[in-house]
Protein backbone atom coordinates (compact mmCIF):
# COMPACT_ATOMS: atom_id res chain seq x y z
CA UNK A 1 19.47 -24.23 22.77
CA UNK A 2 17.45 -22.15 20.51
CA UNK A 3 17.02 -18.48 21.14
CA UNK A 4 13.72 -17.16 21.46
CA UNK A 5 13.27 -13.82 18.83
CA UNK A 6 11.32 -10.46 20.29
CA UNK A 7 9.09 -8.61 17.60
CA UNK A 8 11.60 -5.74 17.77
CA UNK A 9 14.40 -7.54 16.76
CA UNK A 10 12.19 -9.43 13.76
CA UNK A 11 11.09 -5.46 12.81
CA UNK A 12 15.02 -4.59 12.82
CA UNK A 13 16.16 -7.37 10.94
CA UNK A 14 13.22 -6.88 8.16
CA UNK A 15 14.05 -3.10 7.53
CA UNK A 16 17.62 -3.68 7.65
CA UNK A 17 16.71 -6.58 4.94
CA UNK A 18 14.68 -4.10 2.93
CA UNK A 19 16.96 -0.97 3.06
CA UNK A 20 19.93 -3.53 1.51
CA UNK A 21 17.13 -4.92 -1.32
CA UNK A 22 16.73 -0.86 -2.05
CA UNK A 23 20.48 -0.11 -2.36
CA UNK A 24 21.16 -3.18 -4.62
CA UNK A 25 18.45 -2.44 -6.77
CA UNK A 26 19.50 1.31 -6.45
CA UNK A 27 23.02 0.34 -7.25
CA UNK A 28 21.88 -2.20 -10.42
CA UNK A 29 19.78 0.77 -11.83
CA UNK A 30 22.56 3.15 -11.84
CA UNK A 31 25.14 0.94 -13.57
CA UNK A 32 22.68 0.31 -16.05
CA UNK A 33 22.07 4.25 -16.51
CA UNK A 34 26.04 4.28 -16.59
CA UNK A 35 26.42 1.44 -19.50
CA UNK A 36 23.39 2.99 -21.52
CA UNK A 37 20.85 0.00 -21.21
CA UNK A 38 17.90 2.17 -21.54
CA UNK A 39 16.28 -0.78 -23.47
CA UNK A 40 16.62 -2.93 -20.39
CA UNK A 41 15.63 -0.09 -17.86
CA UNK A 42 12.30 0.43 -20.11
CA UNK A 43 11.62 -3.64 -19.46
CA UNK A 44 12.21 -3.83 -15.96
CA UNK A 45 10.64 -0.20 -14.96
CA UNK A 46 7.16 -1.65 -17.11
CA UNK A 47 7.83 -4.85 -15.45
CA UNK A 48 7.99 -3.01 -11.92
CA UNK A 49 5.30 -0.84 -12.45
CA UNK A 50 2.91 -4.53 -13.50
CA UNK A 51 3.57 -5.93 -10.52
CA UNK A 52 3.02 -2.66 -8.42
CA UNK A 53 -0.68 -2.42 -9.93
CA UNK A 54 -1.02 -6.36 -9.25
CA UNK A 55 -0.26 -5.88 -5.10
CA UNK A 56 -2.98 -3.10 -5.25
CA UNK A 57 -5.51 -4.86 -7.36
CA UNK A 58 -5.02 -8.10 -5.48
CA UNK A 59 -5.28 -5.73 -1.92
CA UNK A 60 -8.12 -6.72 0.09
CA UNK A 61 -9.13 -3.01 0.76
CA UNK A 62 -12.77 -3.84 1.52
CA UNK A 63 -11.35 -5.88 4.62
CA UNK A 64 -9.23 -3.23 5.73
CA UNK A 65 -11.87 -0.88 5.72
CA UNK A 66 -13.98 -2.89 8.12
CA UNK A 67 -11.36 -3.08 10.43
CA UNK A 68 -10.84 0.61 11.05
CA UNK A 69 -12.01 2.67 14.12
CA UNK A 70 -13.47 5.05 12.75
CA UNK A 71 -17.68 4.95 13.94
CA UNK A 72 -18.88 7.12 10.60
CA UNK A 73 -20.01 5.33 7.25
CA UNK A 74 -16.92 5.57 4.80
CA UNK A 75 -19.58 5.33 1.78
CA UNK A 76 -20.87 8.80 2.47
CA UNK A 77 -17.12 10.58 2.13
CA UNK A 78 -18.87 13.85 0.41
CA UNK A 79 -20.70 14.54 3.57
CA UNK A 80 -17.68 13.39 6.07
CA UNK A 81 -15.51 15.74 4.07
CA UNK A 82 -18.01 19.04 4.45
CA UNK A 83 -19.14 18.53 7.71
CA UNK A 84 -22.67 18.12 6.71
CA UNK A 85 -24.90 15.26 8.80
CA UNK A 86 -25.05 11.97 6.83
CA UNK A 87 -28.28 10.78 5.67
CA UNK A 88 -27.14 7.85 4.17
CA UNK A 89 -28.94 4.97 4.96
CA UNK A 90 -31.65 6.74 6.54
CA UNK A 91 -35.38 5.87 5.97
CA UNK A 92 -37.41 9.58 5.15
CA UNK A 93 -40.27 10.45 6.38
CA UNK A 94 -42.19 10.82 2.83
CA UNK A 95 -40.71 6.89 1.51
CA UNK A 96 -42.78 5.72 4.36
């Protein structure tokens, strides 16, 4: 009989998953600290760092954005952040 698995259970089992990926890759960069590989560290930190800016470049942020909550225009962030009425998107008077 196959047992059915609750979403807290699946979150569990992920972080307990990531938290072990962190210490063995914690554990491999120290014993390559400890047997001076800096050559190797230099390859895999530029290596690690590529494929960091490739999740955020391939990161569907306009999507995201759309999905928020939040009822003002994100595109007008000068105003939002001085507390100063938008105007964006407004028709004035004098373009009539």
């Amino acid at each position: 009989m196959k047992r059915s698995r609750n979403v807290a259970g699946d979150r569990r089992r992920r972080k307990i998953i990531t938290v072990l990926w962190a210490a063995i890759l914690a554990l491999g960069t120290i014993i390559l600290i400890y047997k001076e590989m800096t050559a190797l560290l230099y390859i895999l930190a530029t290596l690690g760092v590529t494929a960091l800016l490739v999740v955020v470049a391939m990161a569907d942020l306009a999507h995201a954005e759309r999905l928020t909550n939040d009822p003002r225009v994100s595109g007008d962030s000068a105003a939002i952040g001085n507390g100063i009425t938008s105007t964006m998107g407004k028709k004035s008077a004098r373009s009539g």
